[in-house]
N, C-alpha and C. Protein backbone atom coordinates (compact mmCIF):
# COMPACT_ATOMS: atom_id res chain seq x y z
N UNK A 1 10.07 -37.31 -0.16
CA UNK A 1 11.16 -36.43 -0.64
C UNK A 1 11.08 -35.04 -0.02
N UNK A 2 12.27 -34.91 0.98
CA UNK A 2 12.19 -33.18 1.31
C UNK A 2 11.65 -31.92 -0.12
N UNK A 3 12.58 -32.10 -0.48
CA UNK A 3 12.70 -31.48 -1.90
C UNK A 3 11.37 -30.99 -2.19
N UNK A 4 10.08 -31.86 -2.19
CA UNK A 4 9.20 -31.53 -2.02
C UNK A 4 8.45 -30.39 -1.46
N UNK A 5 8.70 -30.39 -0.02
CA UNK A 5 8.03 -29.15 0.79
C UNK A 5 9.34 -28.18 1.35
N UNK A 6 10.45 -27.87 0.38
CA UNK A 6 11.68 -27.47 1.06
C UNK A 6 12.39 -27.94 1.19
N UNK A 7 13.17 -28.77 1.00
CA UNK A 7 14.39 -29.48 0.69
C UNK A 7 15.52 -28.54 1.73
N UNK A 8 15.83 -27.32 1.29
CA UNK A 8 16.77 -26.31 2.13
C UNK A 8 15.81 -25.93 3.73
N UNK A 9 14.84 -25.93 3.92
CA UNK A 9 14.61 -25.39 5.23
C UNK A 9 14.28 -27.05 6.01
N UNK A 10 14.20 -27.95 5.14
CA UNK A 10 13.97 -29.53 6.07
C UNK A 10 15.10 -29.85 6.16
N UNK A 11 16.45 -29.20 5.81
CA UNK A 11 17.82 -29.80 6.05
C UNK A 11 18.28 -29.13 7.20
N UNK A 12 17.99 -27.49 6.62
CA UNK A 12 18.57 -27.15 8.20
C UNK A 12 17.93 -27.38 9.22
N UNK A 13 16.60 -27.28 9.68
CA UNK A 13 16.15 -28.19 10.51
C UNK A 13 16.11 -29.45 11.07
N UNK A 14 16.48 -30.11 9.60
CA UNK A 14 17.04 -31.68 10.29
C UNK A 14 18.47 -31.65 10.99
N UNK A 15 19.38 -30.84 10.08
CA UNK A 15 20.79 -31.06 10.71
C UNK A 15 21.11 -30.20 12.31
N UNK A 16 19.98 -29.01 12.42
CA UNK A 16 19.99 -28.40 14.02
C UNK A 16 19.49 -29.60 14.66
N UNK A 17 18.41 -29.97 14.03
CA UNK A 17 17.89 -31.34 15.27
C UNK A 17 18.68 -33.11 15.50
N UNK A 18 18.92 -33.14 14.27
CA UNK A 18 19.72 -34.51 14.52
C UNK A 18 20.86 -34.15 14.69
N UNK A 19 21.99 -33.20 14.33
CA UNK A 19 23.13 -32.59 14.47
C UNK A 19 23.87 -33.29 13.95
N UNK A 20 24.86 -34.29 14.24
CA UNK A 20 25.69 -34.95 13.50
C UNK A 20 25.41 -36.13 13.23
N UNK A 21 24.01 -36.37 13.07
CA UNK A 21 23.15 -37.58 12.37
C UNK A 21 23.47 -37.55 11.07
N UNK A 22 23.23 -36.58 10.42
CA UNK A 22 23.76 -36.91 8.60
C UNK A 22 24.55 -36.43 8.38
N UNK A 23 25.37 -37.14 7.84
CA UNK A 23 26.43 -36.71 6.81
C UNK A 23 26.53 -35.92 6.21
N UNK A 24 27.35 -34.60 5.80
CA UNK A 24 27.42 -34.10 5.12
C UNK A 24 27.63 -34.04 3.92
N UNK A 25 26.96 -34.00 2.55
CA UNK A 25 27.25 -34.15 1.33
C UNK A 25 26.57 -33.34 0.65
N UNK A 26 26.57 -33.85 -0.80
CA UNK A 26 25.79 -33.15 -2.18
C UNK A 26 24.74 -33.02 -1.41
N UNK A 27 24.05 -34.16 -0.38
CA UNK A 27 22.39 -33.63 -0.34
C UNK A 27 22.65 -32.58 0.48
N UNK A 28 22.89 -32.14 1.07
CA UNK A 28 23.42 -30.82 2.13
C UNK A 28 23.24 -29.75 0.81
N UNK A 29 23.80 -29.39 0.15
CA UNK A 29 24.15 -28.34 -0.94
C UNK A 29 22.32 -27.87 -1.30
């Protein structure tokens, strides 16, 4: 679980690195 070690700084890092790999949703927020 991100959420765990950062949830908000493992998203934006995931979504700069995978980019339009995930979807945007609630887990985004």
């Amino acid at each position: 679980m991100a959420a765990l070690w950062g949830s908000r700084r493992f998203r934006r890092s995931a979504m700069a690195s995978a980019g339009t790999r995930a979807p945007p949703g609630p887990s985004t927020k």
